[in-house]
Protein backbone atom coordinates (compact mmCIF):
# COMPACT_ATOMS: atom_id res chain seq x y z
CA UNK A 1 -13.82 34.42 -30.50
CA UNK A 2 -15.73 32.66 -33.59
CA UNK A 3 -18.08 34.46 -34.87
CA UNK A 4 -21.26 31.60 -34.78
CA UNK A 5 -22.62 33.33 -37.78
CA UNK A 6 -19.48 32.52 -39.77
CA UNK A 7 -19.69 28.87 -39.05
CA UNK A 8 -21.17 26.27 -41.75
CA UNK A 9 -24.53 24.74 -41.32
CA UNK A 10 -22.79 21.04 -40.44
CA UNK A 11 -19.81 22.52 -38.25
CA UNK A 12 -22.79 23.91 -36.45
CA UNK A 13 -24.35 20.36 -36.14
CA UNK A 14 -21.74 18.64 -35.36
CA UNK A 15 -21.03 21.42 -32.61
CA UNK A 16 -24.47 21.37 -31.38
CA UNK A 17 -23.92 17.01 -30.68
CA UNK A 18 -20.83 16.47 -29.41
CA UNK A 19 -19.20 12.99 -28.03
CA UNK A 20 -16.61 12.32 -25.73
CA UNK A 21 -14.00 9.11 -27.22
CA UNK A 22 -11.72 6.84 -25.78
CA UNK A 23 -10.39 3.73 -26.54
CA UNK A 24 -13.06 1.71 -25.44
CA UNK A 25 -16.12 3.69 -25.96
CA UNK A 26 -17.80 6.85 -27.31
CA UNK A 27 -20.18 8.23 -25.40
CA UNK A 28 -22.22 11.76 -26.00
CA UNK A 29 -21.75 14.97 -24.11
CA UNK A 30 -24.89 17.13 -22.66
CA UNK A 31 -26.50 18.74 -26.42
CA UNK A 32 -25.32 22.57 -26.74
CA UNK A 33 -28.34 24.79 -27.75
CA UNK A 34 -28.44 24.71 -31.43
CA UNK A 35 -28.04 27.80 -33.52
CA UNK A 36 -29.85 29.25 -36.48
CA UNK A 37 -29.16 32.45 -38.29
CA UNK A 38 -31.46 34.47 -40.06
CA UNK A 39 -30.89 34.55 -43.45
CA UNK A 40 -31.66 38.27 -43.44
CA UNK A 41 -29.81 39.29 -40.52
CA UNK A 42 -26.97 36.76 -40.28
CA UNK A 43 -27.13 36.99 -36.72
CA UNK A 44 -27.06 33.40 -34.20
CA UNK A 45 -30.33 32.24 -32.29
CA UNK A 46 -30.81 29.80 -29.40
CA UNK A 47 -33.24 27.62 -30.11
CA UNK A 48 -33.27 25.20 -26.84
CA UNK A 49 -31.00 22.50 -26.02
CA UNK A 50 -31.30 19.75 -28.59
CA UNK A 51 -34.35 21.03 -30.59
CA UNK A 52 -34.15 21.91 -34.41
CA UNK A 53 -36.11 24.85 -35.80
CA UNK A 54 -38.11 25.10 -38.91
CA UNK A 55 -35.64 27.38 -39.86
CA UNK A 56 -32.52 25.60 -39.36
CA UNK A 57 -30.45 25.19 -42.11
CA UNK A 58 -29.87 21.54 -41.61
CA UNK A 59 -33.44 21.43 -42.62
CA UNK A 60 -33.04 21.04 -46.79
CA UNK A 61 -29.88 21.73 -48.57
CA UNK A 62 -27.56 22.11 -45.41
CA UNK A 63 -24.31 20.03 -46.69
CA UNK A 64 -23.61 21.91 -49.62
CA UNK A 65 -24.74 24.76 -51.74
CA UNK A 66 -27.68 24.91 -53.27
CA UNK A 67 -28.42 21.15 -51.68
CA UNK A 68 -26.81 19.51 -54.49
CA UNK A 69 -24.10 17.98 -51.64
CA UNK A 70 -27.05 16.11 -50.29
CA UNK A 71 -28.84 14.61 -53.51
CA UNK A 72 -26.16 11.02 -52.66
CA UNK A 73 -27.43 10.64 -49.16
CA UNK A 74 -31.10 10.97 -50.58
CA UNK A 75 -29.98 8.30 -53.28
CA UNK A 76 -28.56 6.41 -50.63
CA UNK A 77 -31.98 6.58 -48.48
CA UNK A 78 -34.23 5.33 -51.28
CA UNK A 79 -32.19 2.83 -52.24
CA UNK A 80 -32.31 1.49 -48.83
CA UNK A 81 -35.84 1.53 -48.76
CA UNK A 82 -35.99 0.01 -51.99
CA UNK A 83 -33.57 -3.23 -50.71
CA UNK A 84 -36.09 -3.10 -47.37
CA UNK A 85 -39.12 -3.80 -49.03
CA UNK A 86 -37.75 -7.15 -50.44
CA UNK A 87 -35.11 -7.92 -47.62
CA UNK A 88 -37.73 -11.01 -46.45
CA UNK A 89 -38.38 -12.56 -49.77
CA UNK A 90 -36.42 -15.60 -51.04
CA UNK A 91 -38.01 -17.80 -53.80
CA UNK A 92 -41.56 -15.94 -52.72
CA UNK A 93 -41.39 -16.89 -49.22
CA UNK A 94 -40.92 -15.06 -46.28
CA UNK A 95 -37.90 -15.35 -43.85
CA UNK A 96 -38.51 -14.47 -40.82
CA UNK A 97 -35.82 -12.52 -39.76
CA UNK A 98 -33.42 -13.08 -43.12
CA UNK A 99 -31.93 -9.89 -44.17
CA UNK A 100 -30.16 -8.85 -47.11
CA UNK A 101 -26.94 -7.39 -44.62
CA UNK A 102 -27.34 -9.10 -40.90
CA UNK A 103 -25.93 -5.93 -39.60
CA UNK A 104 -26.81 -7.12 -36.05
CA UNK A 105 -24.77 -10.16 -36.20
CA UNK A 106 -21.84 -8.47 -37.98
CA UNK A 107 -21.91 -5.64 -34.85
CA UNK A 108 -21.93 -9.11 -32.61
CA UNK A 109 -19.06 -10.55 -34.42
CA UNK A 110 -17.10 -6.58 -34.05
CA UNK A 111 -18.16 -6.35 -30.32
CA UNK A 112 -15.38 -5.69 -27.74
CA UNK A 113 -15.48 -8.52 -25.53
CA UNK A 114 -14.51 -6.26 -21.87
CA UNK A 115 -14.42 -2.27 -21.43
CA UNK A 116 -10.78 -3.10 -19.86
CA UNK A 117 -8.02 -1.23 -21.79
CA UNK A 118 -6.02 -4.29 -21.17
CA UNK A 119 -8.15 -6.87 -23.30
CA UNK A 120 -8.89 -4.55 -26.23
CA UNK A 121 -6.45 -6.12 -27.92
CA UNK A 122 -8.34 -9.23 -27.82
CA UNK A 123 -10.85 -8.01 -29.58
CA UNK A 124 -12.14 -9.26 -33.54
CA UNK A 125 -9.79 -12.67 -33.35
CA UNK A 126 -11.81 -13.69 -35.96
CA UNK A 127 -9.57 -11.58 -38.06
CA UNK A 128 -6.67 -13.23 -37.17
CA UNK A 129 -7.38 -16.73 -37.21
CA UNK A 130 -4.28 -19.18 -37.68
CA UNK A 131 -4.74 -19.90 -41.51
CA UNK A 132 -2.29 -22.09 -43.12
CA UNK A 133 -1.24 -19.09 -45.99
CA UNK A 134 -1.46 -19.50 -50.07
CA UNK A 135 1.46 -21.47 -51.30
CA UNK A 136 4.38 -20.18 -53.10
CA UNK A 137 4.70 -19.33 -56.96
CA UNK A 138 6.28 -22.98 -57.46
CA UNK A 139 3.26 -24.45 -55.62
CA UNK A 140 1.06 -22.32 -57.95
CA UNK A 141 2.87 -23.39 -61.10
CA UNK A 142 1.57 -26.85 -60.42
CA UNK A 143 -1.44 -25.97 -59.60
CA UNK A 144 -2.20 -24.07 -62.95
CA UNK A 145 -0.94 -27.53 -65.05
CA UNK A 146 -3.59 -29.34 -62.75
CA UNK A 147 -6.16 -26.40 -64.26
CA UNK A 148 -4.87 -26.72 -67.53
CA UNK A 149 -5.33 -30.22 -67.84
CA UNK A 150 -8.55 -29.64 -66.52
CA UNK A 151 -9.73 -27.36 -69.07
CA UNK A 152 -9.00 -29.67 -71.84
CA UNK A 153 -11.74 -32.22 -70.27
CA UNK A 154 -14.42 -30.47 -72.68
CA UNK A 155 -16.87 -33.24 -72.08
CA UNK A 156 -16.69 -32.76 -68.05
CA UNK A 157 -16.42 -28.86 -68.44
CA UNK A 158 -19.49 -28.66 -70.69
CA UNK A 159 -21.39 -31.07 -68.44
CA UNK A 160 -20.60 -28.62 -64.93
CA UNK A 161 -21.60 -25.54 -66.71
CA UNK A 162 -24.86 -25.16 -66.08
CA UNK A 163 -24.35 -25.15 -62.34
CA UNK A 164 -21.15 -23.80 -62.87
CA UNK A 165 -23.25 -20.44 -64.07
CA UNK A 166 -26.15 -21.36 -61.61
CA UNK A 167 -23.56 -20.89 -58.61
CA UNK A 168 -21.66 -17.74 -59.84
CA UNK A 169 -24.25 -16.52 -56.73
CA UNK A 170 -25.07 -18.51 -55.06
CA UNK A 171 -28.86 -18.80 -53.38
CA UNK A 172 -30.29 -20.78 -50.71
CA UNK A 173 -32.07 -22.83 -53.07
CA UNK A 174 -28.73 -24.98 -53.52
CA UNK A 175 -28.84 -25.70 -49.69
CA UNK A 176 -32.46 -25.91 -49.30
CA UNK A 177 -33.20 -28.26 -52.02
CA UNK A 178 -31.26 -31.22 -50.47
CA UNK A 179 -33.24 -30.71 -47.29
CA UNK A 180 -36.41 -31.04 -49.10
CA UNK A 181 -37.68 -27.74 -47.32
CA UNK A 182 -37.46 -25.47 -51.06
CA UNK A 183 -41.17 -23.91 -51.32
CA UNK A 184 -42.23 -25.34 -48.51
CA UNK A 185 -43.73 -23.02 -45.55
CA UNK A 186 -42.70 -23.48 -41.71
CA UNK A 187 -38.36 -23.15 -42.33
CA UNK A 188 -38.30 -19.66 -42.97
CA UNK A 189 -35.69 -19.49 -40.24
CA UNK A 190 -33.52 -22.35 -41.62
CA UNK A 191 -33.65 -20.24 -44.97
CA UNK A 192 -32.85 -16.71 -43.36
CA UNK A 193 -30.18 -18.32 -41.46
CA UNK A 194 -28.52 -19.43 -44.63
CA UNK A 195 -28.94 -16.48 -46.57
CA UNK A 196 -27.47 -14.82 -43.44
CA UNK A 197 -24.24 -17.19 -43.17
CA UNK A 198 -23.87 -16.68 -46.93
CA UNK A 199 -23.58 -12.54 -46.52
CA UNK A 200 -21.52 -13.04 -43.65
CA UNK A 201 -19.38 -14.88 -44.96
CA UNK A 202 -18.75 -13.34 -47.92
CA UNK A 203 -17.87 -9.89 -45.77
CA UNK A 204 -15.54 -12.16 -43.61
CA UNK A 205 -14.38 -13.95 -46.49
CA UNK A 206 -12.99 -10.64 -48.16
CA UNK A 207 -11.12 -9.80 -45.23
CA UNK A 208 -9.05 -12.82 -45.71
CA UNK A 209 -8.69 -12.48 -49.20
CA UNK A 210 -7.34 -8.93 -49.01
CA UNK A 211 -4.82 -10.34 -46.02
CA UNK A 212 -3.18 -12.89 -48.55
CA UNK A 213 -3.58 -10.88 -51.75
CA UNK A 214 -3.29 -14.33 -53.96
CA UNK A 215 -3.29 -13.93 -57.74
CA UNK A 216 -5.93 -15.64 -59.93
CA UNK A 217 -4.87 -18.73 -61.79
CA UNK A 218 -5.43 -16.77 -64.92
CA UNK A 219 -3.35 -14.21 -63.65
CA UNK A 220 -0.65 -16.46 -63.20
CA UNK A 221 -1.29 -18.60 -66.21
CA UNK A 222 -2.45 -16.81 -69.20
CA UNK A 223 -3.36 -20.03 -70.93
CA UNK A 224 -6.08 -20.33 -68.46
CA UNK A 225 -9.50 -19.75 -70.21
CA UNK A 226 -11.98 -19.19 -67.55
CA UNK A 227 -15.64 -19.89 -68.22
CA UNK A 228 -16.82 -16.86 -66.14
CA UNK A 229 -15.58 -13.25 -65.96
CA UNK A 230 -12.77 -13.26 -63.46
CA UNK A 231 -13.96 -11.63 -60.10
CA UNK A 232 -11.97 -8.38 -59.27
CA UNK A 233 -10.94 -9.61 -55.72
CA UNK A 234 -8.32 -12.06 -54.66
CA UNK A 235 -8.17 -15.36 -55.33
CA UNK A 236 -7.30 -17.45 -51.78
CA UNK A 237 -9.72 -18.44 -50.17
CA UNK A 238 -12.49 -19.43 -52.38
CA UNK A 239 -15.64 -17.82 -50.80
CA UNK A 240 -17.74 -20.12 -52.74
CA UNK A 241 -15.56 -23.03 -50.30
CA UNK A 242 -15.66 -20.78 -47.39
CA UNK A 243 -19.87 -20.27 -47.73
CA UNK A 244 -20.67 -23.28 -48.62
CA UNK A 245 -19.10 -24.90 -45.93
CA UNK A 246 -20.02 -22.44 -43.36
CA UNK A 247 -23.50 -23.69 -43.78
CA UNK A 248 -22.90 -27.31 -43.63
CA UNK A 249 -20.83 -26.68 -40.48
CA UNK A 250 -23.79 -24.20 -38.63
CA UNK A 251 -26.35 -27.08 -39.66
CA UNK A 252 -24.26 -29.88 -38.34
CA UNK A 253 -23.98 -27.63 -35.20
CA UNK A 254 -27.36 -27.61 -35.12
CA UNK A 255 -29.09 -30.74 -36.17
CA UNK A 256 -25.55 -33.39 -35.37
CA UNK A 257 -28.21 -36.34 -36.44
CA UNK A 258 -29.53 -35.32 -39.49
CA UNK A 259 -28.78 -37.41 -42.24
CA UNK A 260 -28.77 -34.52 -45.09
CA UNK A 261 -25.55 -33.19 -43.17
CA UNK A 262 -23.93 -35.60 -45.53
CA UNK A 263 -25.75 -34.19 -48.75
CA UNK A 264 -25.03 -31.09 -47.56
CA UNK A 265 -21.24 -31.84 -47.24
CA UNK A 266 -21.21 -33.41 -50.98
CA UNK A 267 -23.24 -30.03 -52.36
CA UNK A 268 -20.66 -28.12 -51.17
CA UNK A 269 -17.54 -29.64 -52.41
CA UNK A 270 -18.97 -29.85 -55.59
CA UNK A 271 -19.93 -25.99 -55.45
CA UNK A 272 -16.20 -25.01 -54.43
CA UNK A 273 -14.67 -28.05 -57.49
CA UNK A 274 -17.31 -26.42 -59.88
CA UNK A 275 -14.90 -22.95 -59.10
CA UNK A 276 -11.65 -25.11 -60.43
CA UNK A 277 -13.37 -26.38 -63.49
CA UNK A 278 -14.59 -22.48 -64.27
CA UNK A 279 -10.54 -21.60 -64.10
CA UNK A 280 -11.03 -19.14 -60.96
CA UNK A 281 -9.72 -21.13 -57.96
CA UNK A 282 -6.72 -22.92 -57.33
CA UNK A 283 -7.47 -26.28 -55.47
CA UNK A 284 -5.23 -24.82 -52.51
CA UNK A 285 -8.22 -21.93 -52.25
CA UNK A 286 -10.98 -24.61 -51.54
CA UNK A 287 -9.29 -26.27 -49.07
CA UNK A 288 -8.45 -22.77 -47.51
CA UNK A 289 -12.01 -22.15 -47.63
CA UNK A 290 -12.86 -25.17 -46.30
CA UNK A 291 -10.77 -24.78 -43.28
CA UNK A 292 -11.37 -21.14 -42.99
CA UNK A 293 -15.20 -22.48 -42.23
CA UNK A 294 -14.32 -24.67 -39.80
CA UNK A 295 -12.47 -21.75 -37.53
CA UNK A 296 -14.75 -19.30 -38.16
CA UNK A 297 -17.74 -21.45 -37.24
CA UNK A 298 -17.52 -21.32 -33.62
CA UNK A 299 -17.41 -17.01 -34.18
CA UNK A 300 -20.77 -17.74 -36.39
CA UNK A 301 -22.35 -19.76 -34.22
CA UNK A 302 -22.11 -17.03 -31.36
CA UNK A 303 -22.69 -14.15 -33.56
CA UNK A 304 -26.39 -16.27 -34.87
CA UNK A 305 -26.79 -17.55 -31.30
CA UNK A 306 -30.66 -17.21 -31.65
CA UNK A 307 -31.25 -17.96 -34.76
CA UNK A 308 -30.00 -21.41 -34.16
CA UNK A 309 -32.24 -22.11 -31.33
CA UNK A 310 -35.18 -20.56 -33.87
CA UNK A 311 -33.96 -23.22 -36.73
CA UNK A 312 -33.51 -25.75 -33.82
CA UNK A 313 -37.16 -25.54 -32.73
CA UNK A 314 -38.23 -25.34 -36.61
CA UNK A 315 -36.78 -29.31 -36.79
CA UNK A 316 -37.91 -30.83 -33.28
């Protein structure tokens, strides 16, 4: 028998709300009557089924001694309420529902498509899409003489970077502009949409990047001088490729007549190019992002299912 009183505050939580898991759901059990002690005494009380008392010692400091265990989690909270209060802001306009992690699109994109233990398996495709993988070290050694050749083109190199440094993050103002809709009021769900895609993506795009574990051209060439600190994660695909294109692909989905599907095309080759000239991508990591867009746009597409009819009815 375990004596209750003998039990840590969270083992005592965690008791007190348990869940029942398989391998298709979780789902919780009927609450247990939760338990304080008396500081004085030491000895368990019932409280009622699922109902917390003043005096429980989740109540404070419960993770850790002296509540210094629990000083991250309140870190964590007010910086989340910090990031909340400008989550709708872009350039000083609102957008609509724009957020700075779309966490309900994400849980779309993770959802099990059937409760049948037979087609969990089928589940997140989007992580296994059929992408063409980096090319070999031969492949690569070309590649860096193409980037080395590149780099001596001062003229052309000092001419891209400005936007070069404008696009190390890149905004919605790079997509926005071309559409003519920048500052202006009545698309704030054509700019939350692309500020959506663009965190997405970049979540997505990481998951890739880890799968193919590419090195950097510098890596690989140490004559390489890059014109921006080299990122710490992988180097195939180019996210800037995969992003960028991801957004020309969900507005041509959207809007197939528009004629700034074009501009938005050229802005985003010359986003991913502007990552060659800075020395961080191979060409074979644009085109990787490129296509990487083009598979995962029907998964985007169903993931932001609403918010394309909202950007839909924002243009007709």
């Amino acid at each position: 028998m375990v004596d209750v009183a003998k039990q840590s505050p969270l083992i005592q939580f965690l008791n007190s709300f348990r869940f029942e898991v398989d391998a298709d759901h979780v789902s919780p059990c009927p609450p247990l009557p939760s338990i304080t002690i008396d500081p004085q005494s030491r000895q368990p009380a019932a409280v009622g089924a699922g109902v917390a008392s003043p005096q429980t010692p989740l109540a404070g400091a419960a993770f850790g001694s002296g509540g210094v265990a629990n000083k991250t989690v309140l870190n964590k909270s007010s910086l989340n309420k910090n990031k909340n209060k400008n989550k709708t802001s872009f350039g000083g306009i609102s957008t609509g529902n724009a957020q700075l992690i779309p966490a309900f699109q994400l849980r779309r994109l993770h959802q099990q498509p059937s409760r049948n233990a037979f087609t969990a398996a089928a589940r997140f495709t989007w992580e296994m899409l059929d992408i063409t993988p980096p090319p070999g070290p031969d492949f690569s050694r070309l590649e860096t003489k193409v980037l080395l050749s590149m780099q001596k083109r001062d003229r052309e190199r000092a001419r891209r970077l400005p936007d070069i440094q404008q696009e190390a993050s890149l905004s919605v103002a790079e997509f926005t502009r071309p559409l003519s809709i920048e500052n202006i009021a009545g698309f704030e769900q054509t700019e939350g949409l692309f500020q959506n895609i663009l965190t997405a993506c970049e979540y997505v795009g990481l998951i890739y990047k880890n799968k193919f574990n590419r090195l950097r051209p510098s890596q690989f060439e140490p004559r390489l001088r890059p014109l921006l600190p080299v990122p710490a994660h992988e180097s195939f695909q180019s996210n800037h490729a995969f992003q960028s294109f991801s957004i020309v692909f969900a507005f041509n989905t959207i809007l197939p007549e528009h004629p700034a599907t074009e501009e938005l095309a050229r802005i985003a080759q010359n986003v991913a190019e502007n990552r060659e000239w800075a020395g961080l991508h191979y060409p074979s990591d644009t085109k990787a992002g490129r296509d990487l867009a083009r598979r995962f746009a029907p998964y985007l597409r169903d993931a932001f299912a609403a918010t394309y009819n909202a950007v839909h009815k924002e243009w007709v």
